[in-house]
Protein backbone atom coordinates (compact mmCIF):
# COMPACT_ATOMS: atom_id res chain seq x y z
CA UNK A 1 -58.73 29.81 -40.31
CA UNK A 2 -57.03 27.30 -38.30
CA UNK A 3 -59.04 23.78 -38.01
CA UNK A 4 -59.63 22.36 -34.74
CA UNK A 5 -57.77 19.38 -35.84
CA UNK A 6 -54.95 21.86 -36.29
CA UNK A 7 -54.59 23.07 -33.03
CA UNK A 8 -55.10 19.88 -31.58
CA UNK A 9 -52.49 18.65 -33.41
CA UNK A 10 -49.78 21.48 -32.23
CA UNK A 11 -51.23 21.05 -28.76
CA UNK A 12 -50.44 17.27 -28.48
CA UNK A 13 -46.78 18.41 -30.23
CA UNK A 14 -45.75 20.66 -27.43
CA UNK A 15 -46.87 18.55 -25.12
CA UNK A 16 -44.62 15.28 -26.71
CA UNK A 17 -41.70 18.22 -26.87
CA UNK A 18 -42.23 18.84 -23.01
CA UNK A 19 -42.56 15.55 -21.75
CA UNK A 20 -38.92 14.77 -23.65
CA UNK A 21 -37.85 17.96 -22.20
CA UNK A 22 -38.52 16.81 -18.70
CA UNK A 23 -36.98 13.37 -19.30
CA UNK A 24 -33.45 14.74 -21.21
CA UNK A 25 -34.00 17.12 -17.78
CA UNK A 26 -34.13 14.06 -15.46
CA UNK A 27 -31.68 11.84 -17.48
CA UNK A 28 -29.64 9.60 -14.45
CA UNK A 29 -26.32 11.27 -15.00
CA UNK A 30 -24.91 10.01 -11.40
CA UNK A 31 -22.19 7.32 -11.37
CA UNK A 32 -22.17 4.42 -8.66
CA UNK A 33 -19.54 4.09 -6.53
CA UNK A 34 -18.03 1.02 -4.87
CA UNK A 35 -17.04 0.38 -0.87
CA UNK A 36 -14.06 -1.96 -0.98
CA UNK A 37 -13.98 -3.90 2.76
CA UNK A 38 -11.66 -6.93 1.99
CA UNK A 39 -9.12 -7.47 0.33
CA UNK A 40 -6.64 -4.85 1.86
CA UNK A 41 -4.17 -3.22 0.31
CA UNK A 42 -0.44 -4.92 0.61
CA UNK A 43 -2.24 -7.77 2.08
CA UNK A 44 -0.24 -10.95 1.72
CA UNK A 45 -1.59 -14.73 0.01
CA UNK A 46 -0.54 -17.86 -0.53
CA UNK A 47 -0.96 -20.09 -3.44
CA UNK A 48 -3.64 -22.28 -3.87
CA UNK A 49 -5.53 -20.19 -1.15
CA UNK A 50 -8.94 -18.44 -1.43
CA UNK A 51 -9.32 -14.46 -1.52
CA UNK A 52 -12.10 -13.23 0.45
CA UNK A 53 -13.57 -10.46 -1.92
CA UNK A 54 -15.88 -8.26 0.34
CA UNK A 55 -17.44 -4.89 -0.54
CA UNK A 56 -20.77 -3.08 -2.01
CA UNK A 57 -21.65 -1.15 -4.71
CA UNK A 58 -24.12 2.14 -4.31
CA UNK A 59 -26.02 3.84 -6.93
CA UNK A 60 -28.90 6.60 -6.70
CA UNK A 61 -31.46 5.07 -8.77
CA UNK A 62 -30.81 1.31 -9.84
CA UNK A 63 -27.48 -0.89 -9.91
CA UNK A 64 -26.69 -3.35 -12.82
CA UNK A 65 -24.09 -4.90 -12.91
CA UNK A 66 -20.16 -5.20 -11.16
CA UNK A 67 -17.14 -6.55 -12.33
CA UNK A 68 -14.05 -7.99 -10.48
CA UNK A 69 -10.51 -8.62 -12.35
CA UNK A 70 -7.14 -9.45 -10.76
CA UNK A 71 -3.25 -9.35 -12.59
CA UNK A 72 -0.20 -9.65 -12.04
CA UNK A 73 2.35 -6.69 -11.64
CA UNK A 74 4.69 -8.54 -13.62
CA UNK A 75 5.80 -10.59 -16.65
CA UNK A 76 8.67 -12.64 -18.00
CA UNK A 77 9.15 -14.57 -14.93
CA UNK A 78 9.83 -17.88 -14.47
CA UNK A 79 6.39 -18.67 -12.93
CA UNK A 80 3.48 -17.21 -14.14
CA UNK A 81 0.93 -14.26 -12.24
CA UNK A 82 -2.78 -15.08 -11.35
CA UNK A 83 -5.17 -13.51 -13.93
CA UNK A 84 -8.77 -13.60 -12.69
CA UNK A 85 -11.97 -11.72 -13.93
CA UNK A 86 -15.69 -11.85 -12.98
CA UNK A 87 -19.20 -10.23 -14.25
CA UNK A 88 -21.98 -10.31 -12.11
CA UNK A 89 -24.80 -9.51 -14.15
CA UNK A 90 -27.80 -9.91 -11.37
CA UNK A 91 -27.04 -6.81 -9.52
CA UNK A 92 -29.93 -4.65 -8.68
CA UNK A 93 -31.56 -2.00 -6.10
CA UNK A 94 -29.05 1.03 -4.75
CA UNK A 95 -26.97 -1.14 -2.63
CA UNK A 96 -25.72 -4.33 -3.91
CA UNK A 97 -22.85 -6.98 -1.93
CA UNK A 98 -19.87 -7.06 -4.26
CA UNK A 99 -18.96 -10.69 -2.26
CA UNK A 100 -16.89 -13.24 -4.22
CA UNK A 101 -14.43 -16.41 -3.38
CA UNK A 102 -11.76 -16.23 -5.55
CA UNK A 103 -9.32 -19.12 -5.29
CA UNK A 104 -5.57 -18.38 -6.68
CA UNK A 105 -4.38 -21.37 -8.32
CA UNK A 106 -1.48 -23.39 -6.24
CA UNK A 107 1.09 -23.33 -9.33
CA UNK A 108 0.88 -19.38 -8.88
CA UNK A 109 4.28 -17.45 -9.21
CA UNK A 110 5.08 -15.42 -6.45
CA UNK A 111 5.07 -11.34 -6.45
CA UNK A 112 2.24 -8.39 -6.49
CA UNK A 113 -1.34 -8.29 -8.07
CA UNK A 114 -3.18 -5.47 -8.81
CA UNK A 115 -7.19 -6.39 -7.85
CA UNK A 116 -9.64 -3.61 -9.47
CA UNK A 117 -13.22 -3.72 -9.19
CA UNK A 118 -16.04 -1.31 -10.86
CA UNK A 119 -19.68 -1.10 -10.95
CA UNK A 120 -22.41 -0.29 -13.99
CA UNK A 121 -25.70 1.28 -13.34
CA UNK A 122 -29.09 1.24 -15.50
CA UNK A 123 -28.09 3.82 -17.22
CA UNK A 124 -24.43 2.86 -18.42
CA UNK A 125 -23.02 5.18 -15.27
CA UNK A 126 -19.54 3.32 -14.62
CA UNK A 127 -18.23 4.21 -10.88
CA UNK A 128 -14.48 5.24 -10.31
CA UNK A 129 -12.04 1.99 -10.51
CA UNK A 130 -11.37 1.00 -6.60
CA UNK A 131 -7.96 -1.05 -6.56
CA UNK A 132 -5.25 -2.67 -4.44
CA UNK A 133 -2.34 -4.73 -4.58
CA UNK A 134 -1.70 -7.75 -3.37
CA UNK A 135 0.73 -10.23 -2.64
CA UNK A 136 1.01 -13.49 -2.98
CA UNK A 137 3.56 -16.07 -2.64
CA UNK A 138 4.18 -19.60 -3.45
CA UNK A 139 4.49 -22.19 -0.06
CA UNK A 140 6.13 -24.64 -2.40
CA UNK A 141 9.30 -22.36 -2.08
CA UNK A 142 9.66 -19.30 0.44
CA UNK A 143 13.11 -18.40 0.11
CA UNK A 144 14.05 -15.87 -2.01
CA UNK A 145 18.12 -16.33 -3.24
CA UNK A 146 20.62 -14.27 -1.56
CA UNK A 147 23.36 -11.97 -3.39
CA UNK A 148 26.37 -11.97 -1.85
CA UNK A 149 29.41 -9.57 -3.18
CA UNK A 150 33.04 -9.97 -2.26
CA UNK A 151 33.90 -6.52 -4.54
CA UNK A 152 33.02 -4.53 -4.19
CA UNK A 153 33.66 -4.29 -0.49
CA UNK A 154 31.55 -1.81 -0.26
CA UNK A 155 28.97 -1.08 -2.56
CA UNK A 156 27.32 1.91 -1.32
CA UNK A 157 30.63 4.11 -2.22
CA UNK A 158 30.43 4.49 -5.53
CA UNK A 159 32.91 3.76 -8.23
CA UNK A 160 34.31 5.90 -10.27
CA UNK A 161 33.61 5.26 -13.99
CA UNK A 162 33.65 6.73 -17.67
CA UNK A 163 31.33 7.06 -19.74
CA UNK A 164 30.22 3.42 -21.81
CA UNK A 165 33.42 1.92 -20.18
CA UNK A 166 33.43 -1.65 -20.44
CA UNK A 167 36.93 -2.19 -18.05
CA UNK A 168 35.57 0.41 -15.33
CA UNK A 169 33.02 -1.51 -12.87
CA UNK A 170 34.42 -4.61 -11.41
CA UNK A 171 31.86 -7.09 -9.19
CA UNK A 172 32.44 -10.32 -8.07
CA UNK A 173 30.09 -12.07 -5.84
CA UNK A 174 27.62 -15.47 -5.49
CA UNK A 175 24.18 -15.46 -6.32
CA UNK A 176 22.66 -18.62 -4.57
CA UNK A 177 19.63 -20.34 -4.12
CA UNK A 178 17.86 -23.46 -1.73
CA UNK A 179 16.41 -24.67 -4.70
CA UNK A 180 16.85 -23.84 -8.29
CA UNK A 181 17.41 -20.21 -10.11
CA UNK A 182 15.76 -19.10 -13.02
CA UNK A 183 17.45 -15.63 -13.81
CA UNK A 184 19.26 -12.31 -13.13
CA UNK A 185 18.89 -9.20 -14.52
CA UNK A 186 21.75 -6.79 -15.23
CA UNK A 187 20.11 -3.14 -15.08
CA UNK A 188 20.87 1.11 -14.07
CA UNK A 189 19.47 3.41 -12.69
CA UNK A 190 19.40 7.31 -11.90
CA UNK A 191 20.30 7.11 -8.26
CA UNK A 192 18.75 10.63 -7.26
CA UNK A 193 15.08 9.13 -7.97
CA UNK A 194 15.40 5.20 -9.05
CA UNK A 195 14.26 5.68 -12.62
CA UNK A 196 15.62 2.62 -15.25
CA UNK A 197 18.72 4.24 -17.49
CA UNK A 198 17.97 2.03 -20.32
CA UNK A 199 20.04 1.88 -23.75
CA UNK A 200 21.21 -0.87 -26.47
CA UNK A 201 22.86 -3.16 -23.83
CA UNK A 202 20.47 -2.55 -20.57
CA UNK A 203 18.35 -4.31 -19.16
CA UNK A 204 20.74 -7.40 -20.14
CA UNK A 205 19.86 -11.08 -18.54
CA UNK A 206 20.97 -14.33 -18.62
CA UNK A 207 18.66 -17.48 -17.77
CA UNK A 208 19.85 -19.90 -14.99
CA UNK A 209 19.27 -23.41 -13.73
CA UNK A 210 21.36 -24.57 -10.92
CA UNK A 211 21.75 -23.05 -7.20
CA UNK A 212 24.42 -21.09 -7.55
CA UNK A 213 26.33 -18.44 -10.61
CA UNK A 214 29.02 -16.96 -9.58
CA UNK A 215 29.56 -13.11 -10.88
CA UNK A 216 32.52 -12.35 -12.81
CA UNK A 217 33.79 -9.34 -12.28
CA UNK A 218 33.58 -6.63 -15.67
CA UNK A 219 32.78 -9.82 -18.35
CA UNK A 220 31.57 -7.67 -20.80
CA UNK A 221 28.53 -7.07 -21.53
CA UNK A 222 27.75 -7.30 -17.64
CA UNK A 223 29.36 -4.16 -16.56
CA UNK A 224 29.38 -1.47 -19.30
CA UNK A 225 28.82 1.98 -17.79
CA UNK A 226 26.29 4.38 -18.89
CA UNK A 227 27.20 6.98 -21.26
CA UNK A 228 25.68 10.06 -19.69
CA UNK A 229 27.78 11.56 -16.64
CA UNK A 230 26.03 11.50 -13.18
CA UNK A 231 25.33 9.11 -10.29
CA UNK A 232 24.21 5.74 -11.24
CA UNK A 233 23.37 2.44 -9.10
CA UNK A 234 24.01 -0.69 -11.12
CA UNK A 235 21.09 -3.16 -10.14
CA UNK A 236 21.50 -6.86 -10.04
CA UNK A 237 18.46 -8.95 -9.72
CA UNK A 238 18.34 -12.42 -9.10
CA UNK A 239 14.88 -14.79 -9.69
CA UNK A 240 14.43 -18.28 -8.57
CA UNK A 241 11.75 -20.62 -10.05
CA UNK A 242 9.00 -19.32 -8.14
CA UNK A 243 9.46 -15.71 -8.62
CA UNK A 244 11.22 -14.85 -5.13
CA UNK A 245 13.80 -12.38 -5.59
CA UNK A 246 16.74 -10.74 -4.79
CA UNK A 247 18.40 -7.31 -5.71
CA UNK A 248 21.70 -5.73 -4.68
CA UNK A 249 22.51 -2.36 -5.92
CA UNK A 250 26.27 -1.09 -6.58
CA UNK A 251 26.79 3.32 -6.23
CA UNK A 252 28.47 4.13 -9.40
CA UNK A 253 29.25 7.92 -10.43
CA UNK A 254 29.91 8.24 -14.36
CA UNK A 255 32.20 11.37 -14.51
CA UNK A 256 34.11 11.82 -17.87
């Protein structure tokens, strides 16, 4: 015969079981999501200004927390990116301001920034990552160099080349700057879609200092074509010191 004790015993068991049972059954499974109002995407900065981070973050049951981080689209350039992040720990409630002043430091190098943000809620829920680029650029220096070719003539007819020839594609030009240049890169490309064409020699750069480098014409290893047959831009790419650029492309079709 069972014992009263017994069957109290199995009746307070089921009942733990069930009450788990409706908590694994009501388990916050929803992720938060995050309203991004400022900054825009493409939207341009200067050095040494301030970003105006504006948005909210929106959860079902209970926010906690929301994180911020910003990086440059770039590296091994003369001036450095802004690299920023920020945890804000004291979020709460199911609608929290995501509002920050973030100031980019005034030595900043100039090009794009990716900005993501994300939010966390009570129960480890992360939202989707919301992100835009930015731009900034430096008011010490505007001016991005200039590329100017005298061959050839024309650069959008393409030359005729074979494959890894090193006598084939001849360019002469200036690259100039108002200031001071800090590199050019030598690089290909598929020109049906603008991927890189990449091998032993490419992308090939030199470091700079003064205003101006003049280009000289198929000084190996500059110019060596690509070995595979097809239509090809060559890509020159000129930096100053504060990461303004310039590119020039020259149509080159690799057939034999």
């Amino acid at each position: 015969m069972i014992s009263l004790k017994r069957i109290l015993f199995l009746m307070l068991a089921c009942s733990v079981v069930t009450f788990w049972s409706c908590e694994d059954d009501e388990a916050d499974t929803t992720k938060p999501s995050i309203s991004l109002t400022s900054p825009t995407e493409g939207q341009l900065f200067n050095a040494g200004q301030a970003i105006a981070l504006d948005g909210t973050a929106f959860d079902d049951v209970k926010l906690s927390d929301w994180r911020v981080t910003i990086e440059p689209n770039f590296s091994d350039l003369p001036k450095e990116g802004f690299n920023y992040a920020y945890e804000d720990n004291s979020a709460s409630g199911t609608a929290y301001a995501t509002e920050r002043t973030i100031d980019i430091p005034s030595e900043t190098g100039a090009g794009p920034h990716t900005l993501r943000i994300f939010a966390v809620d009570d129960a480890v829920n992360t939202s989707d990552t919301t992100s835009v680029v930015i731009n900034i650029q430096n008011p010490e220096d505007l001016d991005a160099p200039t590329i100017t070719l005298s061959a050839p003539p024309d650069p959008t007819i393409p030359y005729s080349a074979d494959a890894g020839g090193d006598n084939d594609v001849y360019v002469t030009g200036d690259i100039m700057d108002n200031r001071a240049l800090a590199k050019m890169m030598v690089s290909w490309e598929y020109a049906a879609d603008s991927t890189e064409y990449t091998n032993e020699v490419y992308p090939y750069t030199v470091d700079l200092s003064e205003t101006s480098y003049a280009i000289a014409g198929n000084a190996s290893p500059y110019f060596i074509a690509p070995t595979e047959l097809g239509s090809f831009n060559l890509v020159l790419t000129a930096w100053d010191e504060f990461n303004n650029m310039a590119v020039q492309r020259v149509a080159v079709t690799v057939s034999k």
